[in-house]
PDB file of N, CA and C in Angstrom:
ATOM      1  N   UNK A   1     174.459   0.896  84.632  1.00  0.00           N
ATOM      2  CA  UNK A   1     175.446   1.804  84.071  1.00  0.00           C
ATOM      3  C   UNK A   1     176.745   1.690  84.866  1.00  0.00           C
ATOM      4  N   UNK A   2     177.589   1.435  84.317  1.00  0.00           N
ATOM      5  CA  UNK A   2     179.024   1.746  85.005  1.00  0.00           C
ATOM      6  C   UNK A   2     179.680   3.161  85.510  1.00  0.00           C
ATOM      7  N   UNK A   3     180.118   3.085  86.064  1.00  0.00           N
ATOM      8  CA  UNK A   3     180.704   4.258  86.624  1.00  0.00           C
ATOM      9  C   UNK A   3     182.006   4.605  85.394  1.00  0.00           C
ATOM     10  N   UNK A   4     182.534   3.498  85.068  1.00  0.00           N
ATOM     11  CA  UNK A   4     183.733   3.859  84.185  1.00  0.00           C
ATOM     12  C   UNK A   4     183.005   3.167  82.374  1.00  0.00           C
ATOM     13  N   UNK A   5     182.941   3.943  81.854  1.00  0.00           N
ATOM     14  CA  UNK A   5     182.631   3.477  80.495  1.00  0.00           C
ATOM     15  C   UNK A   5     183.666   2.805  80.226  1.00  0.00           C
ATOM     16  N   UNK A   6     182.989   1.719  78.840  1.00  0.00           N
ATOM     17  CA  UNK A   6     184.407   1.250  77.682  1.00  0.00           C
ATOM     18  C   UNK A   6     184.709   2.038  77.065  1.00  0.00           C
ATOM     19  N   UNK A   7     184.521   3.256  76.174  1.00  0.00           N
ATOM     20  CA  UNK A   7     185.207   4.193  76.364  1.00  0.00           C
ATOM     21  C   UNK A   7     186.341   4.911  77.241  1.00  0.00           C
ATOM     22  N   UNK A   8     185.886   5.620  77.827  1.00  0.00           N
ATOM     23  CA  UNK A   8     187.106   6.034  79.155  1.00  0.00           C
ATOM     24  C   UNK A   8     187.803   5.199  79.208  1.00  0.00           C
ATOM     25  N   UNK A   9     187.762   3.658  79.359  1.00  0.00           N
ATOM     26  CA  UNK A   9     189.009   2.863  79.506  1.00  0.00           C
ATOM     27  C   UNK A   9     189.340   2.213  78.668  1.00  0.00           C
ATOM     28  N   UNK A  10     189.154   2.498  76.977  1.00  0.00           N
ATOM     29  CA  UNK A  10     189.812   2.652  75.682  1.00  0.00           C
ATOM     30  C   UNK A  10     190.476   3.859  75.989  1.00  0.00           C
ATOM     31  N   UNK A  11     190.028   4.769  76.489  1.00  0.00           N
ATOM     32  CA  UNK A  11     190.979   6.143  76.466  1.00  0.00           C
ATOM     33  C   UNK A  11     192.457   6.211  77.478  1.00  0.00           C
ATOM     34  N   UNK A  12     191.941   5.427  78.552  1.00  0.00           N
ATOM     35  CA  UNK A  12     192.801   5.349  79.419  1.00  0.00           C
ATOM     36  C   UNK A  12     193.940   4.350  79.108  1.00  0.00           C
ATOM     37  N   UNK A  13     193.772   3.803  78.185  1.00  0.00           N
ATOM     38  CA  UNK A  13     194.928   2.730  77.809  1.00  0.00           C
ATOM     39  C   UNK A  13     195.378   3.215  76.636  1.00  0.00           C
ATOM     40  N   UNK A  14     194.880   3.976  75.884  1.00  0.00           N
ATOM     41  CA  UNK A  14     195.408   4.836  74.654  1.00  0.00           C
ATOM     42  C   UNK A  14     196.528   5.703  74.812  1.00  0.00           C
ATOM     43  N   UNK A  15     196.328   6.292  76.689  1.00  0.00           N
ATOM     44  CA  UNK A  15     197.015   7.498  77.015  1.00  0.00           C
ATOM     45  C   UNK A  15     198.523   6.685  77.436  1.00  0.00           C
ATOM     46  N   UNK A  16     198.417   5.581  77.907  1.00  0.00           N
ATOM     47  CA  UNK A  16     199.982   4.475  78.698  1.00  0.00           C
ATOM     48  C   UNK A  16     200.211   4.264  77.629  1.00  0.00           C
ATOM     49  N   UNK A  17     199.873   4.128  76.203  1.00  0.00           N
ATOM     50  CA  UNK A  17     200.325   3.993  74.812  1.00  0.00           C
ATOM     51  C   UNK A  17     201.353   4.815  74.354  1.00  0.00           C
ATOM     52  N   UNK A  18     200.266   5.923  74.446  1.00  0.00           N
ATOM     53  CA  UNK A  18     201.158   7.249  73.729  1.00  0.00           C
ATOM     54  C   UNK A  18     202.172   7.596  74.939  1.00  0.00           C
ATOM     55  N   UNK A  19     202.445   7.087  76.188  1.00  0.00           N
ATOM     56  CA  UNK A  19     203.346   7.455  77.148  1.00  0.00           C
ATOM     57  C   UNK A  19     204.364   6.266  77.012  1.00  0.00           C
ATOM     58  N   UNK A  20     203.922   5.507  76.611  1.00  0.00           N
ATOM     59  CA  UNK A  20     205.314   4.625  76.734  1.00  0.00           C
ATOM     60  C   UNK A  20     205.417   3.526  77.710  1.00  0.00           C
ATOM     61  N   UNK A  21     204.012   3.303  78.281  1.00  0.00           N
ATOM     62  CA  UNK A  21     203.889   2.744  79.376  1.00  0.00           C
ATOM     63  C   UNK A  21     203.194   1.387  79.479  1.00  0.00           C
ATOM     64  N   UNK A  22     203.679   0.437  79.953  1.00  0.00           N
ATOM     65  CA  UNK A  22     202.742  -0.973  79.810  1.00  0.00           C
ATOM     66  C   UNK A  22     201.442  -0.723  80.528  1.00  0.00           C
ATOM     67  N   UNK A  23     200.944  -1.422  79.687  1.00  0.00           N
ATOM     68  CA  UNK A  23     199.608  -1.636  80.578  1.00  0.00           C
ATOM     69  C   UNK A  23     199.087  -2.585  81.676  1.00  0.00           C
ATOM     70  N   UNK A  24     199.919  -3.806  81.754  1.00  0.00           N
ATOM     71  CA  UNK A  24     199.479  -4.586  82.500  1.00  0.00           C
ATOM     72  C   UNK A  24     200.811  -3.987  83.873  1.00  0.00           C
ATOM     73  N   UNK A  25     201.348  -2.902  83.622  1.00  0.00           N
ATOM     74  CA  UNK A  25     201.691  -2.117  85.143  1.00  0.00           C
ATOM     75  C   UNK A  25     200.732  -1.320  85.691  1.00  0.00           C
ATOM     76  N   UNK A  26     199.643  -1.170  85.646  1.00  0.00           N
ATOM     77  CA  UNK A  26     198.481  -0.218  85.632  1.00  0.00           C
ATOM     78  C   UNK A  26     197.322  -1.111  86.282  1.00  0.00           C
ATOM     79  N   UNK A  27     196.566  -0.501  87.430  1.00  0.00           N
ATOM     80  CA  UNK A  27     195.626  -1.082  87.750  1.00  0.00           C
ATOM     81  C   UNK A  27     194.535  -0.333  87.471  1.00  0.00           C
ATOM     82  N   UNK A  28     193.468  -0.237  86.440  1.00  0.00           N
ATOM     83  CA  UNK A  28     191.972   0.486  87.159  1.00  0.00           C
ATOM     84  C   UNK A  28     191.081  -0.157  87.671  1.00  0.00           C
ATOM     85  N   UNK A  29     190.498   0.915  88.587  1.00  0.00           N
ATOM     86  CA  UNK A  29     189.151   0.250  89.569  1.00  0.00           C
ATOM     87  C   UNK A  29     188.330   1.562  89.629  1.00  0.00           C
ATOM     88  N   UNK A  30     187.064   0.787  89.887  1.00  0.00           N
ATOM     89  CA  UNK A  30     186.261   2.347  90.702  1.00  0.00           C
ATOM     90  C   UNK A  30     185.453   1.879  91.789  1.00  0.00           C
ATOM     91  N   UNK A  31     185.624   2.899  92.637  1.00  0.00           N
ATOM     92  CA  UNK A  31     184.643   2.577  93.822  1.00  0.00           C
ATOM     93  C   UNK A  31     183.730   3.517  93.812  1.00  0.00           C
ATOM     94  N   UNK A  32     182.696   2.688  93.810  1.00  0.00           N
ATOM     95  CA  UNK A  32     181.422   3.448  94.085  1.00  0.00           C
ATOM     96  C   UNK A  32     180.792   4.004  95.109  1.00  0.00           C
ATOM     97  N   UNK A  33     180.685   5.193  95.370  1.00  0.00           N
ATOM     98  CA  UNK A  33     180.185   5.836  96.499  1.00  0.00           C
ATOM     99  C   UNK A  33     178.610   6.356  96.153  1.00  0.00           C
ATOM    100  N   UNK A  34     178.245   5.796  95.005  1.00  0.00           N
ATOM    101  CA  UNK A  34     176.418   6.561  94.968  1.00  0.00           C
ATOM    102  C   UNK A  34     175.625   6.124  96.277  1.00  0.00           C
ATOM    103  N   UNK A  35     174.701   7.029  96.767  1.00  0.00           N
ATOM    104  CA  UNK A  35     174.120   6.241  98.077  1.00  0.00           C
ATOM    105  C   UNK A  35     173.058   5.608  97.437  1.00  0.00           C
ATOM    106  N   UNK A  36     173.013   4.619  97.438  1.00  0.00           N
ATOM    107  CA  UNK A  36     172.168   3.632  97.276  1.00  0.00           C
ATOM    108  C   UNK A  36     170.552   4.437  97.364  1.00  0.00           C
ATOM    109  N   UNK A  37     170.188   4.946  98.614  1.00  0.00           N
ATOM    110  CA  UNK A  37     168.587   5.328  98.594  1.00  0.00           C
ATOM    111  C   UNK A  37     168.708   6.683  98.519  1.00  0.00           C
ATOM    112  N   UNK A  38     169.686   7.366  97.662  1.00  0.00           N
ATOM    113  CA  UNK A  38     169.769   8.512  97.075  1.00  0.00           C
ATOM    114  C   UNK A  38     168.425   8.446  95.446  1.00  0.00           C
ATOM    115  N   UNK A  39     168.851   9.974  95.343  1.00  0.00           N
ATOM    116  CA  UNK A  39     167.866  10.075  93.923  1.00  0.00           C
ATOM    117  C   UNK A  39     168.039   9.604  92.803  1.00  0.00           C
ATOM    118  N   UNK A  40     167.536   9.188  92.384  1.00  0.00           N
ATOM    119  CA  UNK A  40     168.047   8.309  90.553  1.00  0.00           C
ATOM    120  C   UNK A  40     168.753   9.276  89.964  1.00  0.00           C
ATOM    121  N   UNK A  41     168.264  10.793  89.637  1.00  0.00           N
ATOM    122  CA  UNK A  41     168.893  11.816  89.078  1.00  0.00           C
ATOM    123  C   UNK A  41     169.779  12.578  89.618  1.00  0.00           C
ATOM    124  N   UNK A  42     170.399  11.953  90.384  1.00  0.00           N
ATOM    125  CA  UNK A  42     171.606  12.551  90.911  1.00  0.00           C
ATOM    126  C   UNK A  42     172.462  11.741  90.218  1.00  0.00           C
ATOM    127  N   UNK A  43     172.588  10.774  90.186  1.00  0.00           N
ATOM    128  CA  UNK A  43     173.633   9.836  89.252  1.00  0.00           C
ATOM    129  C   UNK A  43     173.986   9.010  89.876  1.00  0.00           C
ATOM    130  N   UNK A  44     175.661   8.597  89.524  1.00  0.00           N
ATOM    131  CA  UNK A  44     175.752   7.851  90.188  1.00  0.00           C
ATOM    132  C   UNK A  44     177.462   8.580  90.446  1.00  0.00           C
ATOM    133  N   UNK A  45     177.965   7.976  91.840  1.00  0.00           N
ATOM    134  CA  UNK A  45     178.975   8.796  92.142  1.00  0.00           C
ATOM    135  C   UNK A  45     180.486   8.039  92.757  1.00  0.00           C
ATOM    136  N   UNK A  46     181.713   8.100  92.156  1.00  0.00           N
ATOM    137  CA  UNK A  46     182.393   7.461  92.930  1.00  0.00           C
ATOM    138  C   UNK A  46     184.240   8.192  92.319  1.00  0.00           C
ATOM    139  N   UNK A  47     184.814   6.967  92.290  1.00  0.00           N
ATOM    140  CA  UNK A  47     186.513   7.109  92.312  1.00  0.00           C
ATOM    141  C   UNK A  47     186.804   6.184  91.339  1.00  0.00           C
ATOM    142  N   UNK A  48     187.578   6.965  90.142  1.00  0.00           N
ATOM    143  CA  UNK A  48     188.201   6.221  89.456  1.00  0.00           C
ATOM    144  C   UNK A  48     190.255   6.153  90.241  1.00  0.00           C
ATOM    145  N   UNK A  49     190.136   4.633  90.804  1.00  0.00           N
ATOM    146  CA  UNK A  49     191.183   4.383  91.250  1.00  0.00           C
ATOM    147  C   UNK A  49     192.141   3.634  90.506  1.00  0.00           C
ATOM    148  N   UNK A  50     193.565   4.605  90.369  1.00  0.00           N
ATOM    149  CA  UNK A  50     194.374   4.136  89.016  1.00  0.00           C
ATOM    150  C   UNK A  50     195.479   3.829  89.970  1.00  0.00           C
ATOM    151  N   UNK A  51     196.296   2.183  90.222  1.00  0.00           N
ATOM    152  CA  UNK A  51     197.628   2.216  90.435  1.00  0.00           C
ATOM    153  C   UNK A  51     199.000   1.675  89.810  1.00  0.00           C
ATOM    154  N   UNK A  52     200.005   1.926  90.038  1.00  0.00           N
ATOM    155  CA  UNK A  52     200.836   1.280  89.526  1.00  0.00           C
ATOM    156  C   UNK A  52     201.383   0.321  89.841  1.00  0.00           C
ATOM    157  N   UNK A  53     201.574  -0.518  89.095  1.00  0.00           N
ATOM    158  CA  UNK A  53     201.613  -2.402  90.332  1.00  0.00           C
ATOM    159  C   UNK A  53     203.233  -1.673  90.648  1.00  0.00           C
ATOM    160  N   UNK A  54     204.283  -2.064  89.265  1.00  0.00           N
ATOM    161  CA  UNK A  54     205.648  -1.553  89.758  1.00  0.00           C
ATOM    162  C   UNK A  54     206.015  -0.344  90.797  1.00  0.00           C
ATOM    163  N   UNK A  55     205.336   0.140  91.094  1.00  0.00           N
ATOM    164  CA  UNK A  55     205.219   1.418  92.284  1.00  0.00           C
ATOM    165  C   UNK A  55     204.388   1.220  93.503  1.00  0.00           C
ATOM    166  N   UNK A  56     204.115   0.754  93.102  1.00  0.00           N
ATOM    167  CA  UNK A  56     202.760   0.600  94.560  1.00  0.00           C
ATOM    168  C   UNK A  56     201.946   2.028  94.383  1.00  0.00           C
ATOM    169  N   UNK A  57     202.405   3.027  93.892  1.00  0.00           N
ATOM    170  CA  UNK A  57     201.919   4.132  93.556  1.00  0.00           C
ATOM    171  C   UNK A  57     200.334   4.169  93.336  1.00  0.00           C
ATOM    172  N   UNK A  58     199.571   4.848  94.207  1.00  0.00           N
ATOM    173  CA  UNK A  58     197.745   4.856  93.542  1.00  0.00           C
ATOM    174  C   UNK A  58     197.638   6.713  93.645  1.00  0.00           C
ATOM    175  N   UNK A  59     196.261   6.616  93.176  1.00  0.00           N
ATOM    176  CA  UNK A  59     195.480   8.033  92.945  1.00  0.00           C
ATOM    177  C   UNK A  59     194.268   7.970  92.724  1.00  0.00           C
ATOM    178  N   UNK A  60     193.374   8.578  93.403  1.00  0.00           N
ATOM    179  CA  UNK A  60     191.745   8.502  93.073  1.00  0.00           C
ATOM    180  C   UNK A  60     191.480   9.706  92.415  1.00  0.00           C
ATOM    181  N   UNK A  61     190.526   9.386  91.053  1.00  0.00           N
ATOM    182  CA  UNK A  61     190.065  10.803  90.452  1.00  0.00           C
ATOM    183  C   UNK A  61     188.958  10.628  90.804  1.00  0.00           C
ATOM    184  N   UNK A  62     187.858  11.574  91.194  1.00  0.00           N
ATOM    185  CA  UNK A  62     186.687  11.655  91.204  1.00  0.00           C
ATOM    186  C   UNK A  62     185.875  11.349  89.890  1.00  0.00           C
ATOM    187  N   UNK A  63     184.853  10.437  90.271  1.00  0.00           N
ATOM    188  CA  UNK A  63     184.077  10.653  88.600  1.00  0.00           C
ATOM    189  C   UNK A  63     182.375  10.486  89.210  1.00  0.00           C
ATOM    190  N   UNK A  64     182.107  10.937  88.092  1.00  0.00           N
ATOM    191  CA  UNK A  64     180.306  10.838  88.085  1.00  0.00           C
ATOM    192  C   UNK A  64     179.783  11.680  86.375  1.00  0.00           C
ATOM    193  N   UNK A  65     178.700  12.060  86.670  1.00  0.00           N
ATOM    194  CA  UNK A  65     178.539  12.870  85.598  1.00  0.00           C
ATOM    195  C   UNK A  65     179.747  13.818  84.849  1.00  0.00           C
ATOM    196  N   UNK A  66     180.524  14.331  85.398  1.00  0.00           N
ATOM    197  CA  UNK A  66     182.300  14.611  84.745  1.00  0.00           C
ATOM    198  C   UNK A  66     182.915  14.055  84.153  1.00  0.00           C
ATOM    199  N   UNK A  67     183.016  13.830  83.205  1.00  0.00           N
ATOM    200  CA  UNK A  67     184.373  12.693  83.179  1.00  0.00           C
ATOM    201  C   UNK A  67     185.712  13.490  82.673  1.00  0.00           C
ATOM    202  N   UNK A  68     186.269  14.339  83.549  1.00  0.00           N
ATOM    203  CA  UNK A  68     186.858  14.902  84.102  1.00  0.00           C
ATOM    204  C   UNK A  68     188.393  14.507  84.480  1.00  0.00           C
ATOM    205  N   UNK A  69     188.377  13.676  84.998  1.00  0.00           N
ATOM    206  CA  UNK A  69     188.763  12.536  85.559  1.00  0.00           C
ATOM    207  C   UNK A  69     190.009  12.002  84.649  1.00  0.00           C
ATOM    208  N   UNK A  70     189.575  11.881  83.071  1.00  0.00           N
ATOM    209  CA  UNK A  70     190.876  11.586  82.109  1.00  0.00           C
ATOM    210  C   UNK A  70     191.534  12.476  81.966  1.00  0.00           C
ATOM    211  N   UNK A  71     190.747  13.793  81.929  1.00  0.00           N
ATOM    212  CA  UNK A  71     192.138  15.033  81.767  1.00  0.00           C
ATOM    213  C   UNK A  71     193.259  14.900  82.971  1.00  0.00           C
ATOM    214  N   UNK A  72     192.550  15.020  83.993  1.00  0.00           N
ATOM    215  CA  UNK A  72     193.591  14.813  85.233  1.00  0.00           C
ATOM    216  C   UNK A  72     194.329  13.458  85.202  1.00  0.00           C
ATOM    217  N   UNK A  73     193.597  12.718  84.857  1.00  0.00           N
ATOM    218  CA  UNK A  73     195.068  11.500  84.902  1.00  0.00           C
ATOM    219  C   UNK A  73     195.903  11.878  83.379  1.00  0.00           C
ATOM    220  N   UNK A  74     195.259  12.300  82.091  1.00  0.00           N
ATOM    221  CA  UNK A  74     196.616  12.679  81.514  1.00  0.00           C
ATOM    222  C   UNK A  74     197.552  13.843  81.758  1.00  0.00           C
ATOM    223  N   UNK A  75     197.072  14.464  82.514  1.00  0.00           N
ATOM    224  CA  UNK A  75     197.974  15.392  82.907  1.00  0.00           C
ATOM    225  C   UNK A  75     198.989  14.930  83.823  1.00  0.00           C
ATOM    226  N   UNK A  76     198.546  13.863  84.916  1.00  0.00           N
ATOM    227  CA  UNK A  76     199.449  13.334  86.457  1.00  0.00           C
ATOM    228  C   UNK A  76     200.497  12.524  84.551  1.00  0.00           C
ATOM    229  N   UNK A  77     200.098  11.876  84.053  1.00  0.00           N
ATOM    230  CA  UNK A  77     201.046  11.408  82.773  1.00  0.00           C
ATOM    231  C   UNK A  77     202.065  11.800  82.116  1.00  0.00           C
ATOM    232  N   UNK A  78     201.756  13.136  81.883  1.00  0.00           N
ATOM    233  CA  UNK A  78     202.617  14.544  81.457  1.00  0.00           C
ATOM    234  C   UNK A  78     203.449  15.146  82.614  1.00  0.00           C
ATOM    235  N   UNK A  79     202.638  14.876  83.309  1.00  0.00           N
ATOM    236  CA  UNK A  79     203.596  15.725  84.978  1.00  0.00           C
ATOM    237  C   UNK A  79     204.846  14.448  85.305  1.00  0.00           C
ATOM    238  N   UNK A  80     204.310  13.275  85.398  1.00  0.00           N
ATOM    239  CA  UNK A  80     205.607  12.194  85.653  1.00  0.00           C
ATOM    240  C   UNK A  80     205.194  11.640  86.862  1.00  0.00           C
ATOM    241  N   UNK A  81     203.687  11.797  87.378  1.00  0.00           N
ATOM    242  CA  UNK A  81     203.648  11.860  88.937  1.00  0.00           C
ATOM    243  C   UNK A  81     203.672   9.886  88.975  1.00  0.00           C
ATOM    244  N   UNK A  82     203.354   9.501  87.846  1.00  0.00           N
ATOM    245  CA  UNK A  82     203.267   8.013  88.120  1.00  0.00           C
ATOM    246  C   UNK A  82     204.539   7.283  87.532  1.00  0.00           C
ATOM    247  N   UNK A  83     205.848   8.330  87.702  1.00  0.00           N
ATOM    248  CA  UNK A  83     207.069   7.728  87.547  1.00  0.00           C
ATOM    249  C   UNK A  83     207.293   7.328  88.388  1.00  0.00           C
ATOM    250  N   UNK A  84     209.145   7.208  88.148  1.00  0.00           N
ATOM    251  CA  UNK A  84     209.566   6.772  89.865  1.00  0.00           C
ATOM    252  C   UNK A  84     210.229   5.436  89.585  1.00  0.00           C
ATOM    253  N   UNK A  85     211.176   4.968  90.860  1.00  0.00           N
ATOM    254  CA  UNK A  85     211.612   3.621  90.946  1.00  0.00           C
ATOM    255  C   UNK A  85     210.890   2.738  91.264  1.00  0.00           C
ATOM    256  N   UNK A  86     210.736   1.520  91.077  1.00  0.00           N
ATOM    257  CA  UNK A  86     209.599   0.273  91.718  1.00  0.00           C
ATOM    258  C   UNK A  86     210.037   0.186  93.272  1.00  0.00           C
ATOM    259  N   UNK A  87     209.356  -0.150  94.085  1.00  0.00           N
ATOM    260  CA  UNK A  87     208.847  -0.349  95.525  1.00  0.00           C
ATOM    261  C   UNK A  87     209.955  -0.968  95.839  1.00  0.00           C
ATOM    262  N   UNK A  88     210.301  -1.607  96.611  1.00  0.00           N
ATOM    263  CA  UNK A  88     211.773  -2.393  97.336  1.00  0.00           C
ATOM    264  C   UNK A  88     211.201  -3.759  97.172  1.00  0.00           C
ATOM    265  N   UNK A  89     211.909  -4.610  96.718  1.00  0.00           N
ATOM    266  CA  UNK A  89     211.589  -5.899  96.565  1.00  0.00           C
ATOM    267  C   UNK A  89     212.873  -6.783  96.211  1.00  0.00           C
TER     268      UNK A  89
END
């Protein structure tokens, strides 16, 4: 099982759509923090890590059983938090 469904990241590229935003400025990743010789039914547990290449800009949402995780990044979307000028180059 993935930590990030194809879903969620149909959703997550739906949302840089409706914002106006390229996608290949956008990095997702997740890191996985489940402990390995933890319980099966605990899940599985980690960070959906979203950055912006033109910004250098990142943010970790928590995810696991929540997926939680898209509201808060469309909201940081709506807020502007992943605006901004590109990095110095």
């Amino acid at each position: 099982m993935e930590l990030i469904e194809t879903a969620e990241r149909r959703i997550f590229i739906e949302l840089l759509r409706r914002h106006g935003l390229p996608e290949s400025d956008f990095v997702l990743e997740c890191a996985d923090t489940t402990d390995p010789k933890g319980d099966e039914i605990e899940g599985q547990r980690g960070f959906a890590v979203v950055m912006r290449r033109s910004t250098g800009f990142r943010r970790e949402y928590p995810i696991g059983f929540d997926p939680g995780w898209l509201a808060r990044w469309r909201r940081d979307l709506e807020d502007g938090v992943f605006a901004g000028p590109p990095s110095g180059g």
